[in-house]
Structure formats: structure tokens, C-alpha cells
PDB file of N, CA and C in Angstrom:
ATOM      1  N   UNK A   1     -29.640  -8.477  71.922  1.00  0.00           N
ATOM      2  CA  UNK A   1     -29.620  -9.912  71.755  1.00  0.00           C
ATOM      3  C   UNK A   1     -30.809 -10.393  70.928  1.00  0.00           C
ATOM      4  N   UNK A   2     -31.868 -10.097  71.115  1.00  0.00           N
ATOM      5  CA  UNK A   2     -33.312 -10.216  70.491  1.00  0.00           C
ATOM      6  C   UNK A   2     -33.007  -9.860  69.077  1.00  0.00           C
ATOM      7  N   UNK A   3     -32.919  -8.698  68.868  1.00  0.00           N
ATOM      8  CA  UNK A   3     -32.562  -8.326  67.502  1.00  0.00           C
ATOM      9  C   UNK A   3     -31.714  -9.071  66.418  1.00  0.00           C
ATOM     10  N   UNK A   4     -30.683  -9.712  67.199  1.00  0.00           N
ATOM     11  CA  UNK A   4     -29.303  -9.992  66.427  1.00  0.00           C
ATOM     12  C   UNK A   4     -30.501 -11.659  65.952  1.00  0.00           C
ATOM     13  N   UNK A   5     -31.102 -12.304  66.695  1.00  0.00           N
ATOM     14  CA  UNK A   5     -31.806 -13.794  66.672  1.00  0.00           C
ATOM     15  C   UNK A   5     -33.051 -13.175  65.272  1.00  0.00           C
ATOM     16  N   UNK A   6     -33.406 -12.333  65.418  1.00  0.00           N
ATOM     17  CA  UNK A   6     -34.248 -12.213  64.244  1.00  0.00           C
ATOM     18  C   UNK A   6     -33.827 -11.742  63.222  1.00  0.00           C
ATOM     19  N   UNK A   7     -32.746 -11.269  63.179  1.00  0.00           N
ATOM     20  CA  UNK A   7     -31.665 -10.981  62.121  1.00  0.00           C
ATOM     21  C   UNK A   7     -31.359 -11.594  61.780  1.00  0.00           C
ATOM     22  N   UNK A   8     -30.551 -13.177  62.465  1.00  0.00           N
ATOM     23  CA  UNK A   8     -30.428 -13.976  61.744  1.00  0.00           C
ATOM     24  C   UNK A   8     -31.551 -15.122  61.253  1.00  0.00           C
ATOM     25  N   UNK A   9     -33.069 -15.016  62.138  1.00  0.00           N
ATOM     26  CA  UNK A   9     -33.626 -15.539  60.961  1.00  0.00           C
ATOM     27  C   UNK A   9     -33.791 -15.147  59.883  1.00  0.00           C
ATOM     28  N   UNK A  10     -34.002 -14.029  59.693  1.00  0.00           N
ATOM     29  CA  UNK A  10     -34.383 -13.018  58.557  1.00  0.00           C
ATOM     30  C   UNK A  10     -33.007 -13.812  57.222  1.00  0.00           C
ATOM     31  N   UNK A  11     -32.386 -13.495  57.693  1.00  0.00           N
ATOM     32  CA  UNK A  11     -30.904 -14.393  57.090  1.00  0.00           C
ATOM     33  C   UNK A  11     -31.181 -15.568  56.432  1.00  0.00           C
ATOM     34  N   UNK A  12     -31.624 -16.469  57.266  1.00  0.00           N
ATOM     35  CA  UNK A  12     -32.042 -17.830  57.010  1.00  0.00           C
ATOM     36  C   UNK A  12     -33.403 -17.931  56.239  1.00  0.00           C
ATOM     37  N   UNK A  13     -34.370 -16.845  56.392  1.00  0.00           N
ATOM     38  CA  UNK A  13     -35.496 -17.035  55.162  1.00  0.00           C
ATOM     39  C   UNK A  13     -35.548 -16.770  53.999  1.00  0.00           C
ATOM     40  N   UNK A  14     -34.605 -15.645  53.690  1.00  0.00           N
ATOM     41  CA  UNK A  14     -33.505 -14.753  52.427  1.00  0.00           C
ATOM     42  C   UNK A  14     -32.987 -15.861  51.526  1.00  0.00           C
ATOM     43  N   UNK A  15     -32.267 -16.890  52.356  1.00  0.00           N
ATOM     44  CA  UNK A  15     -31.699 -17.397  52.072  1.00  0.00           C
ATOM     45  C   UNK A  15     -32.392 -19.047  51.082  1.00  0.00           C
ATOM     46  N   UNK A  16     -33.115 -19.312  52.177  1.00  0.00           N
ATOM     47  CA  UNK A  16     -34.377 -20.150  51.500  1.00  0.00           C
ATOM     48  C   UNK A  16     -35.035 -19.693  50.575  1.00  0.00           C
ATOM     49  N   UNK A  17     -35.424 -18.354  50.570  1.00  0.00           N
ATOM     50  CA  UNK A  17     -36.506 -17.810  49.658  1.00  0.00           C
ATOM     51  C   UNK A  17     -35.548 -17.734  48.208  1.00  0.00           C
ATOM     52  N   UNK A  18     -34.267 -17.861  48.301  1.00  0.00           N
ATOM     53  CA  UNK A  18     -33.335 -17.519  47.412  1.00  0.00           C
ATOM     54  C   UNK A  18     -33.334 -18.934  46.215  1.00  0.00           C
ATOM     55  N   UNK A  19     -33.220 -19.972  47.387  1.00  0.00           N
ATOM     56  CA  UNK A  19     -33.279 -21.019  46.963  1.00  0.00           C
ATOM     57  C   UNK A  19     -33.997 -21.848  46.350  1.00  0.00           C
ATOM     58  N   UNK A  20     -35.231 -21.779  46.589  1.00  0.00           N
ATOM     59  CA  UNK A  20     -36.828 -21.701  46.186  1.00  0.00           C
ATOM     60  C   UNK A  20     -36.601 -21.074  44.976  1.00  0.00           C
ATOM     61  N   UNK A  21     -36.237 -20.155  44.931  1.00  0.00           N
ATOM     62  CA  UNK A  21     -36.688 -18.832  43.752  1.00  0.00           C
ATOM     63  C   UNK A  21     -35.526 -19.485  42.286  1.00  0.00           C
ATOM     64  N   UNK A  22     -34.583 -20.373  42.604  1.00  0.00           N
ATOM     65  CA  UNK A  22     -33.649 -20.751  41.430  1.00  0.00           C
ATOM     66  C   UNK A  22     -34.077 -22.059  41.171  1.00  0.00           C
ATOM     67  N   UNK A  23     -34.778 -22.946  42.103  1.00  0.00           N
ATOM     68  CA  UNK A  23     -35.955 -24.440  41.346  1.00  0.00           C
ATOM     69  C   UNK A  23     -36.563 -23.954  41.003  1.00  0.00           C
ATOM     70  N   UNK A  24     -37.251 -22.608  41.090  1.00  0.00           N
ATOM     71  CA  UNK A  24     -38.347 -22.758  40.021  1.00  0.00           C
ATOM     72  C   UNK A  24     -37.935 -22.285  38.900  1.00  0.00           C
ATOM     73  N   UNK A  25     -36.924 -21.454  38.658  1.00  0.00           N
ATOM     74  CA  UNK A  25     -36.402 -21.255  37.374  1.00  0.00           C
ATOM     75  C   UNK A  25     -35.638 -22.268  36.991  1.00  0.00           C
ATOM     76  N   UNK A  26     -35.433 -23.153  37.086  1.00  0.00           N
ATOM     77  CA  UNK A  26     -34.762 -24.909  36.984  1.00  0.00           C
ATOM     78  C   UNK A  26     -36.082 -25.359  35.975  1.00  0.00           C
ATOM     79  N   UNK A  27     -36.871 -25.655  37.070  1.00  0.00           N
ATOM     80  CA  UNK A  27     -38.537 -26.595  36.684  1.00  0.00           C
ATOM     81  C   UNK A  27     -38.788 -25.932  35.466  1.00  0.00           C
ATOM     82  N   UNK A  28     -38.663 -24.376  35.197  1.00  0.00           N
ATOM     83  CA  UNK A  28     -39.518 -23.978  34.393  1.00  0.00           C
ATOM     84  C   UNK A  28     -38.720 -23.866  32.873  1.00  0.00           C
ATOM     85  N   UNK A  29     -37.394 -23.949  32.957  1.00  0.00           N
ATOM     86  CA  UNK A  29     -36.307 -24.040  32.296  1.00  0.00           C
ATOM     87  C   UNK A  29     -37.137 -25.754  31.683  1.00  0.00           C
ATOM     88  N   UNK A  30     -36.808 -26.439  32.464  1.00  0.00           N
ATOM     89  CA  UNK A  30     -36.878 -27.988  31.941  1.00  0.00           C
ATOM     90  C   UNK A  30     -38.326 -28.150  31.389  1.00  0.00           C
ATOM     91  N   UNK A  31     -39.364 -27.359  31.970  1.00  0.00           N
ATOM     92  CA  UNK A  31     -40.681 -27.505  31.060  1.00  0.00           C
ATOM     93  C   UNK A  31     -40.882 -27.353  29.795  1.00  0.00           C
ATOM     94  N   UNK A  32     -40.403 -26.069  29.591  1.00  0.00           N
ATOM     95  CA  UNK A  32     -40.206 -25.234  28.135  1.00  0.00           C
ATOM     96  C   UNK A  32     -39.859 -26.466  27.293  1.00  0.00           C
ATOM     97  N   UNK A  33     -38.310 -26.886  28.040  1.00  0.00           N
ATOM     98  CA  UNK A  33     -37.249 -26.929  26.907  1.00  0.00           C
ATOM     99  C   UNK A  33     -38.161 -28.554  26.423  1.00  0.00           C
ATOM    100  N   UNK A  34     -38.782 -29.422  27.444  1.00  0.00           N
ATOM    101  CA  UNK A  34     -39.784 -30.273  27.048  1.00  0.00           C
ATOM    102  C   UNK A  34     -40.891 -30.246  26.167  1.00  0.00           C
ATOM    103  N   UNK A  35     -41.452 -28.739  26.605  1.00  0.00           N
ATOM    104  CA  UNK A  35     -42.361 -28.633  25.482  1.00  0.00           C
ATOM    105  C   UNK A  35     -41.472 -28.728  23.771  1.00  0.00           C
ATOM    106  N   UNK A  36     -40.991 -27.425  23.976  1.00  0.00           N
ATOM    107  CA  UNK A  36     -39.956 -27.205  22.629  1.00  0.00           C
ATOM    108  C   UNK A  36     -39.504 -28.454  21.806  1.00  0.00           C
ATOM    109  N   UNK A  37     -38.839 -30.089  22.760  1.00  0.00           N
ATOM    110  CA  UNK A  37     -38.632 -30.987  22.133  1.00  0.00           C
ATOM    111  C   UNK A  37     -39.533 -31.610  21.594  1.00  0.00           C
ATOM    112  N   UNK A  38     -40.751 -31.545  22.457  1.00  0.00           N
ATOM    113  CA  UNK A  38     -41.922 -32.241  21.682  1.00  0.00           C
ATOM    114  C   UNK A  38     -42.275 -31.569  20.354  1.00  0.00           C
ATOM    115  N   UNK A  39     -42.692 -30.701  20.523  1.00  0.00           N
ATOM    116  CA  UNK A  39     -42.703 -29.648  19.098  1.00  0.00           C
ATOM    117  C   UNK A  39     -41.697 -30.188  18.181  1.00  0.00           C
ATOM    118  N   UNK A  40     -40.723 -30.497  18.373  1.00  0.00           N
ATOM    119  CA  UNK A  40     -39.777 -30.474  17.093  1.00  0.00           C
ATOM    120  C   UNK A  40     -40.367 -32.373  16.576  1.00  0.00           C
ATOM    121  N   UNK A  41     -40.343 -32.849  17.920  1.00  0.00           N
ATOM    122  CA  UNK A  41     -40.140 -34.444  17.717  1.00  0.00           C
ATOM    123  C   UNK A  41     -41.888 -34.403  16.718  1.00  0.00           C
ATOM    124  N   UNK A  42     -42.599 -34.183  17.087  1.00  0.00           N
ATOM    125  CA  UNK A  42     -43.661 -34.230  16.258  1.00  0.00           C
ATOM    126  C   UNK A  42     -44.041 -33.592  15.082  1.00  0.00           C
ATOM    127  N   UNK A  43     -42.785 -32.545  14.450  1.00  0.00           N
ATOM    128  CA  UNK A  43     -42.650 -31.911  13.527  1.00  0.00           C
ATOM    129  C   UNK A  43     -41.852 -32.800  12.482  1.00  0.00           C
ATOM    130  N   UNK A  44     -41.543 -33.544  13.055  1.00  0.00           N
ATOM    131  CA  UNK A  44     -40.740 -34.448  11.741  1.00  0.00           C
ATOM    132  C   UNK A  44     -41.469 -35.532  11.004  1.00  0.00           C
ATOM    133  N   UNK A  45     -42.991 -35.650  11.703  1.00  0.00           N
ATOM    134  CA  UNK A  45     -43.849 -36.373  10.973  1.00  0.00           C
ATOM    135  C   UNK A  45     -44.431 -35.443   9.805  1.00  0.00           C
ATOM    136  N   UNK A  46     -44.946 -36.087   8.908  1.00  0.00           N
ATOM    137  CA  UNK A  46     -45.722 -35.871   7.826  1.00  0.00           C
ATOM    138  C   UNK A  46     -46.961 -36.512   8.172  1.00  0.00           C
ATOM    139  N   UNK A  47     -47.928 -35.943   7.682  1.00  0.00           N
ATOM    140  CA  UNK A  47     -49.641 -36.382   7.864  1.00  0.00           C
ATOM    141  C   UNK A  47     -50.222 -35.988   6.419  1.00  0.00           C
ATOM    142  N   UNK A  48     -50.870 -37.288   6.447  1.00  0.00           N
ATOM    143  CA  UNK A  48     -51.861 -37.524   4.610  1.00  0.00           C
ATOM    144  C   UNK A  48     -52.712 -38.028   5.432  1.00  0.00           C
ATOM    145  N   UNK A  49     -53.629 -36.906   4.602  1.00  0.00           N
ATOM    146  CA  UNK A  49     -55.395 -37.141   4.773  1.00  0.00           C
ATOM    147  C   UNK A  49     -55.619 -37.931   3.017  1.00  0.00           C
ATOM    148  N   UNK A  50     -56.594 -38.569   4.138  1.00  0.00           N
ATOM    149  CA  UNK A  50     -57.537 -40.278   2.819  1.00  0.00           C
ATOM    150  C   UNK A  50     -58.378 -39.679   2.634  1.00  0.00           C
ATOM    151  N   UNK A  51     -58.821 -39.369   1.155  1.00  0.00           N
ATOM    152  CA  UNK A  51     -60.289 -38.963   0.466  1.00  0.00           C
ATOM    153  C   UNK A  51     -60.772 -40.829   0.235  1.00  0.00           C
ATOM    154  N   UNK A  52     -62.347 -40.684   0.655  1.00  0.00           N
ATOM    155  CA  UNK A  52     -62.575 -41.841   0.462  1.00  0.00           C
ATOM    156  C   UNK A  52     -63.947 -41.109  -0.831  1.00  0.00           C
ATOM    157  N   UNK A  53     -64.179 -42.297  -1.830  1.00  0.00           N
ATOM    158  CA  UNK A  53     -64.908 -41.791  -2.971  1.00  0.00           C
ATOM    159  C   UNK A  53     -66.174 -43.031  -2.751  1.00  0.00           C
ATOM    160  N   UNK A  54     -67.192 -42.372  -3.098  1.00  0.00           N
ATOM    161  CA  UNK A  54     -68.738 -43.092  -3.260  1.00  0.00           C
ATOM    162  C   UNK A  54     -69.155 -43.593  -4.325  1.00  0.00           C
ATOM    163  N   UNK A  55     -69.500 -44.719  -5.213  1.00  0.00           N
ATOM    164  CA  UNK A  55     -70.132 -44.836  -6.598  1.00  0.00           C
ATOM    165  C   UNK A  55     -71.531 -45.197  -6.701  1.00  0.00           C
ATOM    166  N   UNK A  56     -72.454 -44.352  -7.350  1.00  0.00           N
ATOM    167  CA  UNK A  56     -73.691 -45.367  -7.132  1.00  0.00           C
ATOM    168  C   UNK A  56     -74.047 -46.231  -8.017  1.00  0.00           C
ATOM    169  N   UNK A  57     -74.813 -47.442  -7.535  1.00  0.00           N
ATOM    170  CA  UNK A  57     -74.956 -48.997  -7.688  1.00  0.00           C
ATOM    171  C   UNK A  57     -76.227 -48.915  -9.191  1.00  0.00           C
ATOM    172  N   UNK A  58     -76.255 -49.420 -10.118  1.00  0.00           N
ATOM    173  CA  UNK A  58     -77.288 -49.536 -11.100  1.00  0.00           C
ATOM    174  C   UNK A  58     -77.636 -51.032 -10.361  1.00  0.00           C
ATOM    175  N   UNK A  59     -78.649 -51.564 -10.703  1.00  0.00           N
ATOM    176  CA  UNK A  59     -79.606 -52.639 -10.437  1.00  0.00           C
ATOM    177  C   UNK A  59     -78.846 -54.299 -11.010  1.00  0.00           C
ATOM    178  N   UNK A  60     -78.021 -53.629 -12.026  1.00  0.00           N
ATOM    179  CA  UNK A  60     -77.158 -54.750 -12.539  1.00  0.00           C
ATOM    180  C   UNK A  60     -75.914 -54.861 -11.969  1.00  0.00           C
ATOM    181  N   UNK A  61     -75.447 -53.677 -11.422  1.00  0.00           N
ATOM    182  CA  UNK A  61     -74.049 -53.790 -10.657  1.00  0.00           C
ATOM    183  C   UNK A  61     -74.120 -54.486  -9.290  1.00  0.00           C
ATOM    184  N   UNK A  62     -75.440 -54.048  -8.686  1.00  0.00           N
ATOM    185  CA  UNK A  62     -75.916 -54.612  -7.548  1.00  0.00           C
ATOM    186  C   UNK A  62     -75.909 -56.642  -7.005  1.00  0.00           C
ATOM    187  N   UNK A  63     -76.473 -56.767  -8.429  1.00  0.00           N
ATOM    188  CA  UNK A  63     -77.229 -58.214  -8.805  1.00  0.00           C
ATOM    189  C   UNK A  63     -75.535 -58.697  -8.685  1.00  0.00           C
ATOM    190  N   UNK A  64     -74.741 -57.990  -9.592  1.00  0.00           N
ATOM    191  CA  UNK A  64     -73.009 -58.541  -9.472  1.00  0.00           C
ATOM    192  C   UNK A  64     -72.377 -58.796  -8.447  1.00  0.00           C
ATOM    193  N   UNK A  65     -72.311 -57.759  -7.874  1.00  0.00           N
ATOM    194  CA  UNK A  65     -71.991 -57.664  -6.325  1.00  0.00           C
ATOM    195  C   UNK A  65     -72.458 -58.842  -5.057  1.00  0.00           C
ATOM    196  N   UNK A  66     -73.600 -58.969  -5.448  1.00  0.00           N
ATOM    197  CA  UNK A  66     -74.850 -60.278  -4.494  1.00  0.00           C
ATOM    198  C   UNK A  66     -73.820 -61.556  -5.160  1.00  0.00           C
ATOM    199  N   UNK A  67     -74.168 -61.788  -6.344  1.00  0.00           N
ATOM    200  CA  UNK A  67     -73.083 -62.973  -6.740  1.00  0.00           C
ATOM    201  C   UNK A  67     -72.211 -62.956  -6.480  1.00  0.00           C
ATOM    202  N   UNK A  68     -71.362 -62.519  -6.581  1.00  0.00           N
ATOM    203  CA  UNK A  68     -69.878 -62.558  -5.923  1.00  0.00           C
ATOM    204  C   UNK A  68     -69.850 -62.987  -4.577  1.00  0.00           C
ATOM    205  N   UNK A  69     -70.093 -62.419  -4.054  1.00  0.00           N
ATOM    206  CA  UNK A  69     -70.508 -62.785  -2.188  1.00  0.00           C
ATOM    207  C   UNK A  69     -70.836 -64.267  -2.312  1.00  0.00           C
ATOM    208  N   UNK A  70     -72.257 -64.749  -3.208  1.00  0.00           N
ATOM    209  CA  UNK A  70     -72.513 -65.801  -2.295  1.00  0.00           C
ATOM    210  C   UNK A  70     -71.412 -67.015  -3.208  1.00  0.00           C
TER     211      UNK A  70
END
């Protein structure tokens, strides 16, 4: 009688552990396939880099510049 009761828990943890064991291949299924979409969704952008350029000022370009402003 003893035996047959832990037999069938044994049954019943098999059975859970079974169950357990196919969400996480669910979860991990749906992670991926999340990552993977992001990857694509952010692959359809294009990215441009801005060169920004420096000139230096002569004493007369300067004096121009001040006028203008005020």
C-alpha cells in the first residue's frame, strides 16, 4: 500500500516536472524569436554620421561677425 502512494507521487512529480520542462521551452522559444524581431526591426534603419567642419576667424572676419549680431 505504501509503495503504490509513492508511486503515484512519483507519477505526479514526472508529470509536473514534464510540464515545467515545455514553459520553459515556450518562454525561451518567445525570447529568441523577440530578440530576432528586434534585430530585423532595427535593421531596416539606415544611420548617417554628421562631419561637423571648423574655419578659423582672421581679425576682419571676426569684426563681421560682431556686426552682424549687434
Amino acid at each position: 500500500m505504501e509503495n503504490s502512494i509513492a508511486y503515484d507521487m512519483l507519477k505526479e512529480i514526472k508529470a509536473a516536472n514534464k510540464r515545467l520542462f515545455i514553459i520553459a521551452i515556450i518562454e525561451m522559444v518567445v525570447i529568441i524569436s523577440m530578440f530576432v524581431g528586434f534585430l530585423i526591426y532595427e535593421s531596416q534603419f539606415e544611420y548617417v554620421s554628421t562631419e561637423t567642419t571648423s574655419q578659423e576667424l582672421t581679425s576682419t572676419d571676426s569684426n563681421n561677425i560682431s556686426q552682424n549680431i549687434n
